[in-house]
N, C-alpha and C. Protein backbone atom coordinates (compact mmCIF):
# COMPACT_ATOMS: atom_id res chain seq x y z
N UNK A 1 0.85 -1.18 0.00
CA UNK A 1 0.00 0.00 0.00
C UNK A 1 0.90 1.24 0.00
N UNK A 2 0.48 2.40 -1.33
CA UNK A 2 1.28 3.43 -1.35
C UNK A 2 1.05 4.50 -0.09
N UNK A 3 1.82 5.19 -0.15
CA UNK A 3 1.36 6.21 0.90
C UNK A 3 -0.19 7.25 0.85
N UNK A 4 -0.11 7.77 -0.72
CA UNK A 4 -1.54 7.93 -1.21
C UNK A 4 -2.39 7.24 -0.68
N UNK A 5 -2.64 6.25 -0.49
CA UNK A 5 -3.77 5.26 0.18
C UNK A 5 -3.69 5.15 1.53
N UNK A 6 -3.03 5.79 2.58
CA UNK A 6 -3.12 5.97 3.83
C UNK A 6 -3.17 6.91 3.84
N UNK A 7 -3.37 8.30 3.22
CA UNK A 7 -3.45 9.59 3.67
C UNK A 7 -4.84 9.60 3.68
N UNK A 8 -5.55 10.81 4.59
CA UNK A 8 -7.30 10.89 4.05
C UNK A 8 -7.83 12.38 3.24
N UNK A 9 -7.97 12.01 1.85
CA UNK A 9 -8.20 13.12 1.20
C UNK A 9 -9.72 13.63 1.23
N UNK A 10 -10.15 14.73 1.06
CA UNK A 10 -11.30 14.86 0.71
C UNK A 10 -11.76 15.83 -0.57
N UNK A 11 -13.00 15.53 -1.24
CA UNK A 11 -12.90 16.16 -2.34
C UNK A 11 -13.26 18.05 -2.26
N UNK A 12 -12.87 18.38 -3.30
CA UNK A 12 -12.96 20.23 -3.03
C UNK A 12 -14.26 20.33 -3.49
N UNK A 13 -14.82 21.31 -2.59
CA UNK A 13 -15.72 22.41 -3.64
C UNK A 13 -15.89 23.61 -3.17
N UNK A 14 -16.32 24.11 -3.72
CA UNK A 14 -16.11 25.86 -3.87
C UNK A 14 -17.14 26.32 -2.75
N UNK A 15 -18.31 25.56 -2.47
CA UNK A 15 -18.95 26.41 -2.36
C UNK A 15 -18.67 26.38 -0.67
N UNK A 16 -17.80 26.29 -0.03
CA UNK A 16 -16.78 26.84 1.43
C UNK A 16 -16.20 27.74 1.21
N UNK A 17 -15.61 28.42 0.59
CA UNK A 17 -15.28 29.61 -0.07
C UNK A 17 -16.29 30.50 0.03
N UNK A 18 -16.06 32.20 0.72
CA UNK A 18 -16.55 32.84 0.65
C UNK A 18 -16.15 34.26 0.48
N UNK A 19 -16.79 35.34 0.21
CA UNK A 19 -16.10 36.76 0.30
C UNK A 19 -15.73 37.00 -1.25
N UNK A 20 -14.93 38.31 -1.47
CA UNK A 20 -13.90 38.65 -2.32
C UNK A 20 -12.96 37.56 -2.55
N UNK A 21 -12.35 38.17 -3.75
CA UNK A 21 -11.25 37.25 -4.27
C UNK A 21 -10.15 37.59 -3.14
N UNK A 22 -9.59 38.46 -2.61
CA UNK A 22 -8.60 38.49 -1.87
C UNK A 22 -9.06 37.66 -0.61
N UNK A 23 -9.96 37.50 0.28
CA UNK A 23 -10.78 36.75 0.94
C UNK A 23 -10.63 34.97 0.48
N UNK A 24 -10.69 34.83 -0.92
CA UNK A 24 -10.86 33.50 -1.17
C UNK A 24 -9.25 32.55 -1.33
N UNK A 25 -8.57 33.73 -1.75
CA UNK A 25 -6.87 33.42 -2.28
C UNK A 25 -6.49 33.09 -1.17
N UNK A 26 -6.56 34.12 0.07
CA UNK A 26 -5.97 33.87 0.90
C UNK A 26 -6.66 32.77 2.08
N UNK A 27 -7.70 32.30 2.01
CA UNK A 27 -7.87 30.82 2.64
C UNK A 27 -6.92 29.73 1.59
N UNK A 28 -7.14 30.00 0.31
CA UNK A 28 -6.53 28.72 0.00
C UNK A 28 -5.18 28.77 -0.22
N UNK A 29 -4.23 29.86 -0.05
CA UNK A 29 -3.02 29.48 0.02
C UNK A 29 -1.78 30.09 1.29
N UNK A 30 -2.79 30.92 2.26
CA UNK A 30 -2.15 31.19 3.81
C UNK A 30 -2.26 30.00 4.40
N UNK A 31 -1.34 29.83 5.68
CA UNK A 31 -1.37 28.89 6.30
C UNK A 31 -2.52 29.63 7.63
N UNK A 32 -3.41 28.54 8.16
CA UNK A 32 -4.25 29.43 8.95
C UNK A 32 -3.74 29.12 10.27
N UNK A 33 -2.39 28.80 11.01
CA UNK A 33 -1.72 28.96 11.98
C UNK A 33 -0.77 30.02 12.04
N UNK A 34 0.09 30.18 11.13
CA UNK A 34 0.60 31.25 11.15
C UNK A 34 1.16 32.04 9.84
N UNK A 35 -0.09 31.88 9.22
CA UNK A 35 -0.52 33.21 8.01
C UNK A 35 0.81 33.41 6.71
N UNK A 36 1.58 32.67 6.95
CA UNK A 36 2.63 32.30 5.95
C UNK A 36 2.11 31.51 4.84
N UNK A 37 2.64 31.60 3.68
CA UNK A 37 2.27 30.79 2.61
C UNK A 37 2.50 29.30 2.59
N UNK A 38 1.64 28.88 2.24
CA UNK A 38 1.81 27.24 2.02
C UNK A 38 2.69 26.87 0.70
N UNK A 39 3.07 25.39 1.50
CA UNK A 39 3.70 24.57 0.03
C UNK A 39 2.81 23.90 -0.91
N UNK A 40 2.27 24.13 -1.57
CA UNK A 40 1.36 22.79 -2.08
C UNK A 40 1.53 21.73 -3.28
N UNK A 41 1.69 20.80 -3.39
CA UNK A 41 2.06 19.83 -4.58
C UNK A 41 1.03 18.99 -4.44
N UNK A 42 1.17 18.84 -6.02
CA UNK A 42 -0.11 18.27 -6.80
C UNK A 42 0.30 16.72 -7.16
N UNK A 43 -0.24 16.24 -6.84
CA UNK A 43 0.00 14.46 -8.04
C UNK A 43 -1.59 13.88 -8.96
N UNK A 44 -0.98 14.19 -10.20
CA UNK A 44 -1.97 14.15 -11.15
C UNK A 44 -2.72 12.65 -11.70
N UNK A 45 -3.36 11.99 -11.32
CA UNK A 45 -4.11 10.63 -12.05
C UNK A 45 -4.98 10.92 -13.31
N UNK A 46 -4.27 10.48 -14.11
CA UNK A 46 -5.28 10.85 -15.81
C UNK A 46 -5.74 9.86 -16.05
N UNK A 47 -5.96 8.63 -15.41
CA UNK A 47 -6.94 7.32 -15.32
C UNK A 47 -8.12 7.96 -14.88
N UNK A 48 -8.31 8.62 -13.64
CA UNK A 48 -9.39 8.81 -13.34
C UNK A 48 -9.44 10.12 -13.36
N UNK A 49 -9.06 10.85 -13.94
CA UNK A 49 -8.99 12.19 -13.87
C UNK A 49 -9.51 13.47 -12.55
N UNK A 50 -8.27 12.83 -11.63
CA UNK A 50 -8.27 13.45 -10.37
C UNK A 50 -6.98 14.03 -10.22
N UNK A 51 -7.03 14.99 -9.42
CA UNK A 51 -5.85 15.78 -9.02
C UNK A 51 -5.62 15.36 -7.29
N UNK A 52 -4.69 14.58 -7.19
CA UNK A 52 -4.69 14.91 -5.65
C UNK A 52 -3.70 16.44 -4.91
N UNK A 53 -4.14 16.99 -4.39
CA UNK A 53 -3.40 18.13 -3.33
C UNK A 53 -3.32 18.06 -1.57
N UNK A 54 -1.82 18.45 -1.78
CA UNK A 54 -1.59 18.45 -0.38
C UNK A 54 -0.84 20.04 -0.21
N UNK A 55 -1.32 20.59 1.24
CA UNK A 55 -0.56 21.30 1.98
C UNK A 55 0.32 21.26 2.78
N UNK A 56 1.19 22.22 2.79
CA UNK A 56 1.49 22.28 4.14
C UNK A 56 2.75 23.44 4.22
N UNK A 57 2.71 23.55 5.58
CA UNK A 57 3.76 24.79 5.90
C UNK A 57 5.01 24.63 6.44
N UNK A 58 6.13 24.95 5.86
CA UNK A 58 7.44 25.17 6.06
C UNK A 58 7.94 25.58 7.48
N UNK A 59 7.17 26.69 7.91
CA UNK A 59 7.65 27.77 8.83
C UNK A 59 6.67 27.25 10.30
N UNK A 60 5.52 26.60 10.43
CA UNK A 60 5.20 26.49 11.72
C UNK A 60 4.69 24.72 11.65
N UNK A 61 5.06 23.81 10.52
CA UNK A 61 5.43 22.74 10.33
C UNK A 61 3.54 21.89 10.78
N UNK A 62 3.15 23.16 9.91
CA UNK A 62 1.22 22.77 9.73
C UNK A 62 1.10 21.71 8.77
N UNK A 63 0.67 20.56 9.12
CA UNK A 63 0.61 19.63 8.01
C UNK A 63 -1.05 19.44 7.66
N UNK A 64 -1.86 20.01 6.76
CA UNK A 64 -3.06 20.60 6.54
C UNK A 64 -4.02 19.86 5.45
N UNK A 65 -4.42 20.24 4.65
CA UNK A 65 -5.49 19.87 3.85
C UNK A 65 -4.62 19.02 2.41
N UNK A 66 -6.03 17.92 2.62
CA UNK A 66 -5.70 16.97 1.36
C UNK A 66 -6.52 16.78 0.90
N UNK A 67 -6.62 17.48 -0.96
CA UNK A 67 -7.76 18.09 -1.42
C UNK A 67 -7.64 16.95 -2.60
N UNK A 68 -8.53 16.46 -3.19
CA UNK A 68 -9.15 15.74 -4.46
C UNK A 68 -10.09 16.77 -5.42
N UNK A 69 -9.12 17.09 -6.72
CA UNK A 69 -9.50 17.81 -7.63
C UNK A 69 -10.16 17.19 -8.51
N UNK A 70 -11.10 17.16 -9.30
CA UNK A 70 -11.75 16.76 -10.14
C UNK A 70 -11.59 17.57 -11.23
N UNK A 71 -11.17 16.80 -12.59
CA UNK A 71 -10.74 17.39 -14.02
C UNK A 71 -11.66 17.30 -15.04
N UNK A 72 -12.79 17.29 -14.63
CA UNK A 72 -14.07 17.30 -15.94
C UNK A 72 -14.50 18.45 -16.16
């Protein structure tokens, strides 16, 4: 079993997102412990056409959201 398969992702949607665009940018790419930018890397499946995403932060070592993108 890869590591992908022990992590727990969940899928995105928008509609948690709220406010202005500056409002929306900055939930999805501040860290919400200590307001620094996140790392985020993507691993792409074109079998099923999903994106998996992970966060996380460098500077206060926040290990955060694991997002399932959908490519349709």
């Amino acid at each position: 079993m890869d590591q992908r398969t022990k992590d727990h992702y969940e899928f995105e949607y928008l509609e948690k997102y709220y406010g202005d665009a500056y409002c929306v940018k900055k939930a999805i790419e501040d860290c919400p412990s200590c307001n620094s930018k996140l790392v985020l890397s993507h691993l792409a499946d074109s079998g099923s056409l999903l994106v998996h995403e992970s966060a996380r932060c460098f500077d206060c070592d926040f290990i955060g959201r694991k997002l399932i993108h959908t490519m349709n």
